[in-house]
N, C-alpha and C. Protein backbone atom coordinates (compact mmCIF):
# COMPACT_ATOMS: atom_id res chain seq x y z
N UNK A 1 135.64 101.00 145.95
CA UNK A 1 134.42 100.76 145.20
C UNK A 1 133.54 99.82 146.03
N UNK A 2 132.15 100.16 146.10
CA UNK A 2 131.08 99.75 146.86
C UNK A 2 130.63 98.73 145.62
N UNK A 3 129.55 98.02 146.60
CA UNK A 3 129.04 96.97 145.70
C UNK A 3 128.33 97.72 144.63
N UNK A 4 127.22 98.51 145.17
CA UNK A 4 126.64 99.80 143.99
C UNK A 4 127.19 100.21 143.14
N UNK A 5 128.29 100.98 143.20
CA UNK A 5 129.20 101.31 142.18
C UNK A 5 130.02 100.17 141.25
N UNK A 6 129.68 99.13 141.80
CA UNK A 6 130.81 97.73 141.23
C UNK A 6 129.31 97.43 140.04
N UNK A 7 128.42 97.40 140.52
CA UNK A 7 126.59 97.15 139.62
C UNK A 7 126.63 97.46 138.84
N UNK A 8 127.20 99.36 138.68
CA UNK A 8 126.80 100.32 138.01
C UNK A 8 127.93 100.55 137.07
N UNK A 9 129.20 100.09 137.13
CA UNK A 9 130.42 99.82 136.58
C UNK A 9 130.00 98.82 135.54
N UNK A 10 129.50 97.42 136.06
CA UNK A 10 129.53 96.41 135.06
C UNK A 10 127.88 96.66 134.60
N UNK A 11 126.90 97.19 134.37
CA UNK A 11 125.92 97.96 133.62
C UNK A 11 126.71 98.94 132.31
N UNK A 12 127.20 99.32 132.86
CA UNK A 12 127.97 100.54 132.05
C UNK A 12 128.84 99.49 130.93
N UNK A 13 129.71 98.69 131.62
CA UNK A 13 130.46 98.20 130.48
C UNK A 13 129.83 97.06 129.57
N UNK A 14 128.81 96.46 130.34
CA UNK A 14 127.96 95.46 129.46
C UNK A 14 127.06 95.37 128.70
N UNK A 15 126.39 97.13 128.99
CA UNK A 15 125.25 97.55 128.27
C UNK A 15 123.94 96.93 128.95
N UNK A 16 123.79 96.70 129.94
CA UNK A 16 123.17 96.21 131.39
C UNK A 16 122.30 97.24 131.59
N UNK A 17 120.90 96.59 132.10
CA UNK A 17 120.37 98.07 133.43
C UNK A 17 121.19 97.36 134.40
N UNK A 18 120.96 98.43 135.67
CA UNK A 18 121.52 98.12 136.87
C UNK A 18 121.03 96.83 137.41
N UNK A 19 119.52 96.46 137.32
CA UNK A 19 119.39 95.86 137.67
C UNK A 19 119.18 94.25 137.51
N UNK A 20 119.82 94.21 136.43
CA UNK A 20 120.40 92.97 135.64
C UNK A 20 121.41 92.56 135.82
N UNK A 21 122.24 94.00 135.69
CA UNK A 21 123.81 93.99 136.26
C UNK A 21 123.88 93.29 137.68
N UNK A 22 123.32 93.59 138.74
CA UNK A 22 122.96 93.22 140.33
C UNK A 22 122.82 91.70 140.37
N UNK A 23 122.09 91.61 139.18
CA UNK A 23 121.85 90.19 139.33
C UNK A 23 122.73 88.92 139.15
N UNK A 24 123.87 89.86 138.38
CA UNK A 24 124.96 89.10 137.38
C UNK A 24 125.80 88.85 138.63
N UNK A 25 126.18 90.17 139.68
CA UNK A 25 126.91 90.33 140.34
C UNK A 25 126.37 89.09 141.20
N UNK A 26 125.52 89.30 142.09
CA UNK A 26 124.90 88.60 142.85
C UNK A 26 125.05 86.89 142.45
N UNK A 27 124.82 86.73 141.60
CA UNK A 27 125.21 85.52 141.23
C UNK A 27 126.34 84.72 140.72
N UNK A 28 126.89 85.85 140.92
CA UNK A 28 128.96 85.28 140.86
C UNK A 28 129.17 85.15 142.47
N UNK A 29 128.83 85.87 143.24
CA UNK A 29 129.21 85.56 143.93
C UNK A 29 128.24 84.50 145.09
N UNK A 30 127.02 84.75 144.44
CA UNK A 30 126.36 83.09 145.64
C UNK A 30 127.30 82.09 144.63
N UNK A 31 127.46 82.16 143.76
CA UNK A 31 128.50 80.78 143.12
C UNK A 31 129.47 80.36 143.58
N UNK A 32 130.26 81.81 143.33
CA UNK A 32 132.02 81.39 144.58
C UNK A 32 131.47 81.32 146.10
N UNK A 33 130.12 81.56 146.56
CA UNK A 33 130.45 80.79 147.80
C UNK A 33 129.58 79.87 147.79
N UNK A 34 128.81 79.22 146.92
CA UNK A 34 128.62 77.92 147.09
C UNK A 34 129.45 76.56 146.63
N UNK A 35 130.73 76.85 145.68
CA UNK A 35 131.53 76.64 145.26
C UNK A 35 132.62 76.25 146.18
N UNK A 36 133.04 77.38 146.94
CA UNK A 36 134.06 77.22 148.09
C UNK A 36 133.55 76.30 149.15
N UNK A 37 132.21 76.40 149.60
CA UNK A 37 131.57 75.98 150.82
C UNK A 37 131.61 74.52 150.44
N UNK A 38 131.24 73.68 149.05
CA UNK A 38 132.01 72.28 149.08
C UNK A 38 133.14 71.70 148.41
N UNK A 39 134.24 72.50 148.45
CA UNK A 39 135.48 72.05 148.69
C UNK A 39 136.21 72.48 147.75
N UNK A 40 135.45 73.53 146.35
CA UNK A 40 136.01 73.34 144.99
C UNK A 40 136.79 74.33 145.07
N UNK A 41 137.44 74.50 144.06
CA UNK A 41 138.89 75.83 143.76
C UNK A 41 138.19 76.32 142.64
N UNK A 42 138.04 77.66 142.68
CA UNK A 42 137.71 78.19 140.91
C UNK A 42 138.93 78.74 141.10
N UNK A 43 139.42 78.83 139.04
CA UNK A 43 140.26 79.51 138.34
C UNK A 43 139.84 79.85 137.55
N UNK A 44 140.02 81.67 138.03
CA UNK A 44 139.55 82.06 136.74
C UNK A 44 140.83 82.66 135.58
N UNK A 45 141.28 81.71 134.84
CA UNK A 45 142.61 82.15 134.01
C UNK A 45 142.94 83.77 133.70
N UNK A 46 144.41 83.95 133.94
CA UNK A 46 144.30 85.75 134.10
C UNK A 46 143.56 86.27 134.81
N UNK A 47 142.93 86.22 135.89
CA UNK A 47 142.12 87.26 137.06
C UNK A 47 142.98 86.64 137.92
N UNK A 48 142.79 85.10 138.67
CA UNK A 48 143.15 84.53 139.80
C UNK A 48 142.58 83.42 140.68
N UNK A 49 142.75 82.59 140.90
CA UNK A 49 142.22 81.56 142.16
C UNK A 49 141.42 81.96 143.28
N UNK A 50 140.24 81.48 143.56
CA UNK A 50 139.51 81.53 144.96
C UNK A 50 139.67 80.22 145.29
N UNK A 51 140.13 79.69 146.54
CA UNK A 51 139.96 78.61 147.30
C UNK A 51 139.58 78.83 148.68
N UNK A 52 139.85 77.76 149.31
CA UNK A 52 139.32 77.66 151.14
C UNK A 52 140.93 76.97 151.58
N UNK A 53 141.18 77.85 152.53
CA UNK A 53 142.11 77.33 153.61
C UNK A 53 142.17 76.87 155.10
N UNK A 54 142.69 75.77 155.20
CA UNK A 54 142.18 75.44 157.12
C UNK A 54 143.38 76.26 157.86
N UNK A 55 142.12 76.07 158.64
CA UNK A 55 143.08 76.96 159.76
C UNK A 55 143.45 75.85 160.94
N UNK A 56 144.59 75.37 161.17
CA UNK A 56 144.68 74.30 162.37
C UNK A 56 144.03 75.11 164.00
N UNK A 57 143.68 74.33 164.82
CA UNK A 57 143.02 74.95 166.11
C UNK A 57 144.79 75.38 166.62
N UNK A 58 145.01 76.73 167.52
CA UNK A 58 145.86 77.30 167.96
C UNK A 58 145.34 77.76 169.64
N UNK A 59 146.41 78.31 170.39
CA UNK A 59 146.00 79.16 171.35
C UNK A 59 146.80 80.37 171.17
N UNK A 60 145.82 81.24 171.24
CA UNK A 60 145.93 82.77 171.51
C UNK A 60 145.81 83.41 172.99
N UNK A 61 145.73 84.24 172.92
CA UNK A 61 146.36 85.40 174.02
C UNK A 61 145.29 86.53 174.15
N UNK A 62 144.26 86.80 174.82
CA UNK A 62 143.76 87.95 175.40
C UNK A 62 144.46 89.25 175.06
N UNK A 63 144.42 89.76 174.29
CA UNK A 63 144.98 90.96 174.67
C UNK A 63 144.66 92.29 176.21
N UNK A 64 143.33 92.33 176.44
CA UNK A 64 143.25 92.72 177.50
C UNK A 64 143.73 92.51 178.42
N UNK A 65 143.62 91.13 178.91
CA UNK A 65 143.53 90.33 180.22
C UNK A 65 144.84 89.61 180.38
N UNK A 66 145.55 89.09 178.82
CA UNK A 66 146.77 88.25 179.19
C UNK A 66 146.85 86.74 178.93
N UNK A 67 145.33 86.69 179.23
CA UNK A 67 145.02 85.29 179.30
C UNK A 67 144.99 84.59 178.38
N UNK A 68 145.54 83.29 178.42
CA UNK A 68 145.45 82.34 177.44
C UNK A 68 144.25 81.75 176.83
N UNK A 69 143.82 81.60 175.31
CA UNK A 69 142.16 81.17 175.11
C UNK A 69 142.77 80.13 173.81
N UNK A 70 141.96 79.01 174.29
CA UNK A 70 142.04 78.29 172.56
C UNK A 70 141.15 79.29 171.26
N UNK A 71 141.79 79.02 170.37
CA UNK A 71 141.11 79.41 168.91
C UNK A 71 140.83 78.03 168.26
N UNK A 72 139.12 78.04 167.85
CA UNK A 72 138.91 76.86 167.24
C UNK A 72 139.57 76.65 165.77
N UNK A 73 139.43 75.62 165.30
CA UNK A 73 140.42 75.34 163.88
C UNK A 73 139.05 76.24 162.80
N UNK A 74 139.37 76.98 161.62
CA UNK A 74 138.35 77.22 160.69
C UNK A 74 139.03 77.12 159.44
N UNK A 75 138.42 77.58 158.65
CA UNK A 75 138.24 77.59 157.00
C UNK A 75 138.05 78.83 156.75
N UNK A 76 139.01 79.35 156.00
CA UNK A 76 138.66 80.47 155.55
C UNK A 76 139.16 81.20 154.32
N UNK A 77 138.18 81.85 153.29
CA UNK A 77 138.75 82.24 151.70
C UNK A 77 140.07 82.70 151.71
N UNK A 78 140.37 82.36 150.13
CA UNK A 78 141.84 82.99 149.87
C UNK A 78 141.62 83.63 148.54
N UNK A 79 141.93 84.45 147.93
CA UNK A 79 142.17 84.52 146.50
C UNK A 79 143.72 85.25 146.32
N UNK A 80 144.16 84.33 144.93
CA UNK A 80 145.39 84.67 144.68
C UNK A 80 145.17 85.36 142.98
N UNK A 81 145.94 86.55 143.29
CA UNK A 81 146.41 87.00 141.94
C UNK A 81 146.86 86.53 141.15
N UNK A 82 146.02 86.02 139.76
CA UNK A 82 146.84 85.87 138.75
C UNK A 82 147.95 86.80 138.06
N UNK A 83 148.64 85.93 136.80
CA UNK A 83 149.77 86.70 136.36
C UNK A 83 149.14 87.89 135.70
N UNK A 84 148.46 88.45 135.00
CA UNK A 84 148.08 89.09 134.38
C UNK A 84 147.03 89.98 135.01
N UNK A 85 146.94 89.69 136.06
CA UNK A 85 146.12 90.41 137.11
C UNK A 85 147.19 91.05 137.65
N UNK A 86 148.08 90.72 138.07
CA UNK A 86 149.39 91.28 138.67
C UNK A 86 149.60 92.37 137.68
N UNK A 87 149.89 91.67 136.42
CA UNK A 87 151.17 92.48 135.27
C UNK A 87 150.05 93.68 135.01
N UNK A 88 148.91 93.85 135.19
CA UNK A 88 148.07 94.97 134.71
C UNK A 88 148.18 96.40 135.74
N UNK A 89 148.53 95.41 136.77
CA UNK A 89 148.44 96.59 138.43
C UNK A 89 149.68 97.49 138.32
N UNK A 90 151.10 96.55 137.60
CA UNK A 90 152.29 97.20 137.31
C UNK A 90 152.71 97.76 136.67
């Protein structure tokens, strides 16, 4: 499922135009990433957790060449399945 179809999904179930729906969408998610970007954890009870994870700086390996390259340290999303997010998939 495309973002379009994700619009047109939650229009459909909310009784939404699309382009209200877009907006809803759109604004969940500038939230979770303005949210993540200073430092916070959302939970959303029964769906699941979005947080930020560090990444310590490492060295990696070229695959072409062989060669050894540092990787800088980053941050980067996680989301974990809740229970009931799980128990629905099963």
């Amino acid at each position: 499922m495309n973002k379009t179809e994700l619009v047109a999904a939650v229009a459909e179930k909310a009784g939404l135009t699309k382009k209200d729906a877009e907006e809803v969408v759109n604004a969940f998610t500038d939230t979770v990433i303005k949210a993540l970007k200073k430092g916070d954890k959302i939970q959303l009870v029964g769906f699941g957790t979005f947080e930020v994870t560090k990444r310590n700086a490492r060295t990696g390996r070229n695959p072409l060449t062989g060669e050894s390259m540092k990787i800088a340290a980053s941050k980067a999303p996680k989301f974990k399945a809740g229970k009931a997010f799980k128990d629905a998939l099963n």
